[in-house]
C-alpha atoms as a PDB file:
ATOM      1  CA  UNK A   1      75.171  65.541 139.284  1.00  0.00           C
ATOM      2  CA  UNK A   2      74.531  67.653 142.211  1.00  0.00           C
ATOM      3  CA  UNK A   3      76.201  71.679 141.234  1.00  0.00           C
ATOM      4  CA  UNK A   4      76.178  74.366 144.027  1.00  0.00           C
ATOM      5  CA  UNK A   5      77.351  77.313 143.555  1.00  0.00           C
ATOM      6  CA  UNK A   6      78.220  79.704 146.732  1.00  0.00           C
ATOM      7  CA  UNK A   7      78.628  83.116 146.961  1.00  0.00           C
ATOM      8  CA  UNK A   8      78.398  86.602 149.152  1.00  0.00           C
ATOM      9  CA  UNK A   9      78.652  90.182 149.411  1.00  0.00           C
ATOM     10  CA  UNK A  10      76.192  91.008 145.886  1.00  0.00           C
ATOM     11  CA  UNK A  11      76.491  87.770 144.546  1.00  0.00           C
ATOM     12  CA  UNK A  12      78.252  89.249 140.756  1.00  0.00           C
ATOM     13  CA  UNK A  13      80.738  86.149 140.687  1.00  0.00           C
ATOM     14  CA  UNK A  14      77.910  83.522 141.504  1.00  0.00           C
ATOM     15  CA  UNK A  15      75.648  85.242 138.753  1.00  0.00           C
ATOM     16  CA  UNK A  16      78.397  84.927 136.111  1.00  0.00           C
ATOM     17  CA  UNK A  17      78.907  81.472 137.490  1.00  0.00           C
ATOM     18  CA  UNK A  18      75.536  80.545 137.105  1.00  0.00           C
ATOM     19  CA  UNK A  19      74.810  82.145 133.714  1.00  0.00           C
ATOM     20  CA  UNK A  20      77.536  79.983 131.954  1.00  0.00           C
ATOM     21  CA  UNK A  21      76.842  76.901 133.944  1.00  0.00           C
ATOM     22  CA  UNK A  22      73.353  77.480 132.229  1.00  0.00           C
ATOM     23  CA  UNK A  23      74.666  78.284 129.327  1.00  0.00           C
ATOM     24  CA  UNK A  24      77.051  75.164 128.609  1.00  0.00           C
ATOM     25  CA  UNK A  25      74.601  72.245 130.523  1.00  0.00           C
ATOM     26  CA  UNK A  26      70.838  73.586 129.790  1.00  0.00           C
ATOM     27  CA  UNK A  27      69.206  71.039 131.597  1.00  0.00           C
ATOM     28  CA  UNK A  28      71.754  70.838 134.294  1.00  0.00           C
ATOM     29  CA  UNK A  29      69.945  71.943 137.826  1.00  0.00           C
ATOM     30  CA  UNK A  30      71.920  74.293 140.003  1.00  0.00           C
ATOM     31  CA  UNK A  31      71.305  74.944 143.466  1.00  0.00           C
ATOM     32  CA  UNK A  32      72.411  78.390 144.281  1.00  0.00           C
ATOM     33  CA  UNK A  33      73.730  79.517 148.642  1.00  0.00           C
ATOM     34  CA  UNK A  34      74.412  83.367 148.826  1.00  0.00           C
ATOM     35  CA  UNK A  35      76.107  84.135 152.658  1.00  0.00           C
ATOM     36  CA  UNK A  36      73.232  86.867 152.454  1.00  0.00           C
ATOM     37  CA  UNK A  37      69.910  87.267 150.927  1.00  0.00           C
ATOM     38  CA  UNK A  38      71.310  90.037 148.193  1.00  0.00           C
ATOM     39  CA  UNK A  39      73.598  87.693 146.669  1.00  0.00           C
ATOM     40  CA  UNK A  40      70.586  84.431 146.834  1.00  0.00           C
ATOM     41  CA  UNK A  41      68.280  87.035 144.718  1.00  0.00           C
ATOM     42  CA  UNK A  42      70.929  88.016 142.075  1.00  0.00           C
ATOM     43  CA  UNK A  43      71.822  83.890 141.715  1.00  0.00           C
ATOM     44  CA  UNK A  44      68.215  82.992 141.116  1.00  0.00           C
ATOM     45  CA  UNK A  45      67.465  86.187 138.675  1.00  0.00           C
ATOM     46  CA  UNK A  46      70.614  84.373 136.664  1.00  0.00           C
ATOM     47  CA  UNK A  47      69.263  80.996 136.657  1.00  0.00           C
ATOM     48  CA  UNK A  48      69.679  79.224 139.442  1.00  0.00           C
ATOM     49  CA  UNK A  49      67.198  76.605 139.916  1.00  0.00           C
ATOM     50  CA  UNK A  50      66.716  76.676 143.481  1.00  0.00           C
ATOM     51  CA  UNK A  51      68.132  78.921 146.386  1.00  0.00           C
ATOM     52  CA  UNK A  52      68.827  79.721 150.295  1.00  0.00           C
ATOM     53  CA  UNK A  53      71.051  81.470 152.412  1.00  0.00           C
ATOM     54  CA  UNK A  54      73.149  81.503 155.438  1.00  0.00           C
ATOM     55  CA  UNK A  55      74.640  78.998 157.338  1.00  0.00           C
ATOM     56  CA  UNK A  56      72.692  76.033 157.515  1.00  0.00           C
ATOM     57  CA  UNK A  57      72.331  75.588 153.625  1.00  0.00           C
ATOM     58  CA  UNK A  58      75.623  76.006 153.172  1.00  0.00           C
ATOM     59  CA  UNK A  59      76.739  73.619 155.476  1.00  0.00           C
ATOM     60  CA  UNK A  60      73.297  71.238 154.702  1.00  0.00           C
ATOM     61  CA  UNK A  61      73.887  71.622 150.593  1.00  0.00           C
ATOM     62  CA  UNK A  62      77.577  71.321 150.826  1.00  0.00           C
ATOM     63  CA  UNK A  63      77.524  67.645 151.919  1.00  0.00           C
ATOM     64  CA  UNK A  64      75.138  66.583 149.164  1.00  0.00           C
ATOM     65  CA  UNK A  65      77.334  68.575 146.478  1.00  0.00           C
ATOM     66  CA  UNK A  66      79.225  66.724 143.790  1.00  0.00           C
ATOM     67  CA  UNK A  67      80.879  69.819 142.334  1.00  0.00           C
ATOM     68  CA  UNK A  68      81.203  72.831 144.903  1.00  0.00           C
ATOM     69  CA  UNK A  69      81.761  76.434 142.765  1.00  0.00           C
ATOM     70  CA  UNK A  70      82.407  79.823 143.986  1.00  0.00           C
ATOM     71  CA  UNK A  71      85.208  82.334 145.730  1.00  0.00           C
ATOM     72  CA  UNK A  72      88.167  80.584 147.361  1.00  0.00           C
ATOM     73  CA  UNK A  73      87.005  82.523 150.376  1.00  0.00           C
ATOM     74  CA  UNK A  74      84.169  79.768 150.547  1.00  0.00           C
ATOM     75  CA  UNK A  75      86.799  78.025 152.145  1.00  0.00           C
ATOM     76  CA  UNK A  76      88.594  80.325 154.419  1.00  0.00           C
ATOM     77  CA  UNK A  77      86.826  81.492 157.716  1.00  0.00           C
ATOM     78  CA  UNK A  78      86.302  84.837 157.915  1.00  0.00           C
ATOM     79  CA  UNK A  79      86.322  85.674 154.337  1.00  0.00           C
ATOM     80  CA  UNK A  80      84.513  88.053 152.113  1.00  0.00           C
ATOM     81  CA  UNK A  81      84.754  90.318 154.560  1.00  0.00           C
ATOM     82  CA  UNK A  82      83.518  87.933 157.532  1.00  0.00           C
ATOM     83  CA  UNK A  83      80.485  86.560 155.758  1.00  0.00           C
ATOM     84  CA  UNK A  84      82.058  82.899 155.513  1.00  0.00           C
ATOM     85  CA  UNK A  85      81.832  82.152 158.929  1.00  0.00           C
ATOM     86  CA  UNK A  86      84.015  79.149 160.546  1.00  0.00           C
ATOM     87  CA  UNK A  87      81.095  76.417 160.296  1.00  0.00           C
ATOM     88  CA  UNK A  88      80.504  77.511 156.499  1.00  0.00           C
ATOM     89  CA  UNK A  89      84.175  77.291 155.432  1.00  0.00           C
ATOM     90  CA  UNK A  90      84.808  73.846 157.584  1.00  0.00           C
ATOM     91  CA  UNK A  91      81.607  72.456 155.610  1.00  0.00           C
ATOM     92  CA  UNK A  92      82.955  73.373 152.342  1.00  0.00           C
ATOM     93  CA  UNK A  93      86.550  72.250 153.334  1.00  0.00           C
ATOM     94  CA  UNK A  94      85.449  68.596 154.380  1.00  0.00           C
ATOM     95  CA  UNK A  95      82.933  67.940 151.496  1.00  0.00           C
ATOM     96  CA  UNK A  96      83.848  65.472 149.461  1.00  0.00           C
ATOM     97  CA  UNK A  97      82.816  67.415 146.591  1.00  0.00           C
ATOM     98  CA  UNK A  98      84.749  68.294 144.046  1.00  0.00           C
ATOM     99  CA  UNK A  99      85.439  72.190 144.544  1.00  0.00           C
ATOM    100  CA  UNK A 100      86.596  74.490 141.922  1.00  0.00           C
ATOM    101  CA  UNK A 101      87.462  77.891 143.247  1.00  0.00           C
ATOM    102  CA  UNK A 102      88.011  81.221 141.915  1.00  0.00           C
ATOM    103  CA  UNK A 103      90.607  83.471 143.118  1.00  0.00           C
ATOM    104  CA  UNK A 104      89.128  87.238 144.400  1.00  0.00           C
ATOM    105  CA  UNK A 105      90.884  89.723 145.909  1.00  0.00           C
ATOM    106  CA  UNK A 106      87.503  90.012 148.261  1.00  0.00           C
ATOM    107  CA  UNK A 107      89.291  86.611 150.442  1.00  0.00           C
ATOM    108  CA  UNK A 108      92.633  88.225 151.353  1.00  0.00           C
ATOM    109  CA  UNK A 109      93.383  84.719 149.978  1.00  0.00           C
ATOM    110  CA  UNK A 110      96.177  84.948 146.875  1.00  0.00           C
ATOM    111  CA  UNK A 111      96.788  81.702 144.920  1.00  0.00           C
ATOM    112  CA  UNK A 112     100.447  82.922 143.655  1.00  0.00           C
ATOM    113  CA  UNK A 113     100.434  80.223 140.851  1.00  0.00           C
ATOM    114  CA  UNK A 114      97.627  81.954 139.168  1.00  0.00           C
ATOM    115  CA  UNK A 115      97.542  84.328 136.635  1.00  0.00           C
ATOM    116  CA  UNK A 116      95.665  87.719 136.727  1.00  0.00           C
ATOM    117  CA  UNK A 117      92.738  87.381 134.627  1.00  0.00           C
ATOM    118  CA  UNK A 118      88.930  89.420 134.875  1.00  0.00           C
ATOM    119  CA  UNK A 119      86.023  87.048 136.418  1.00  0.00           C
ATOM    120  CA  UNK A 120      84.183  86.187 133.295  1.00  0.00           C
ATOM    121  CA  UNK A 121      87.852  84.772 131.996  1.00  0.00           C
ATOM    122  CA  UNK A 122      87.945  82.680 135.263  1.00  0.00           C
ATOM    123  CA  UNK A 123      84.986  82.024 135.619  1.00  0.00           C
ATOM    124  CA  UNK A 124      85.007  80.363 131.927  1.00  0.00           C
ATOM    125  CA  UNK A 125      88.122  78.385 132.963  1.00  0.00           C
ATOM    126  CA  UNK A 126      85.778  77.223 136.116  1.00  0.00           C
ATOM    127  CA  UNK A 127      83.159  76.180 133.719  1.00  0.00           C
ATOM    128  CA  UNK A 128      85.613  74.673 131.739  1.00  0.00           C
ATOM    129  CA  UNK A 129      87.105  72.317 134.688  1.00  0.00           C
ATOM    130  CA  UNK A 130      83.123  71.450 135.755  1.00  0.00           C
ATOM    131  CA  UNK A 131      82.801  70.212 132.149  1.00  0.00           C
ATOM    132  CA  UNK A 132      86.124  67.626 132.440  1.00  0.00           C
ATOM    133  CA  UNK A 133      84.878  66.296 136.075  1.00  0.00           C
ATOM    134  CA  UNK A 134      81.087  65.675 134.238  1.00  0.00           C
ATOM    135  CA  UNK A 135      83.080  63.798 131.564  1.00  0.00           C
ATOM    136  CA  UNK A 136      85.317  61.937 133.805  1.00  0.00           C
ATOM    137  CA  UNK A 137      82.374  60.748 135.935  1.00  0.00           C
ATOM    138  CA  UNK A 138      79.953  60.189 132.943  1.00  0.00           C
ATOM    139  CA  UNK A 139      77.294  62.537 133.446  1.00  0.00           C
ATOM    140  CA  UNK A 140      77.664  64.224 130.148  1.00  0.00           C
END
């Protein structure tokens, strides 16, 4: 199972993403894409077993992905205050990965369904939902 988990500005949701994706499947690689360098570095210090940034490896990594994690800016151009450029949130949009996204206030995107919770209690629920899809598809 292929994780990637995206991320900008200083990379705090990705690193909580990545702790307790490392936390709940150990031996489960996890390829980390910041939109900038800052938030590749602070991925990787959490656990991420590989990296990049930019563009490219988020639209080269996204079509390989079986489970897509990060801001639902990833897939809104322009977001995180224009650091998900058009290309970036297209690639994300059209992978056939399964994406689970976290609501942030960063996106000027507002799921209204959703109820207001801090990022380590959504990003538990993400980890959560990454756990049923490995179970569904067997790779647990």
């Amino acid at each position: 199972m292929k994780l990637l988990v995206i991320d900008g500005q200083g990379g705090k949701m990705g690193k909580a993403i990545v702790e307790q994706l490392k936390a709940a499947f150990p031996s489960q690689s996890i390829i980390a894409v910041g939109t900038n360098s800052i938030a590749t570095s602070t991925m990787l210090k959490a656990g991420a077993d590989m990296g990049a940034t930019g563009e490219n490896p988020v639209i080269y990594n996204s079509k390989k992905a079986d489970i897509i994690i990060g801001p639902i800016g990833i897939i809104a151009a322009n977001s995180l205050l224009g650091e998900v450029t058009p290309r970036m949130a297209d690639a994300v949009s059209c992978s056939q990965a399964v994406k689970i996204l976290i609501p942030s206030s960063k996106c000027n995107s507002y799921v209204v369904s959703t109820q207001e919770l801090s990022l380590a209690e959504y990003v538990s629920l993400a980890v959560e939902k990454v756990r049923d899809h490995m179970a569904e598809s067997r790779f647990l």
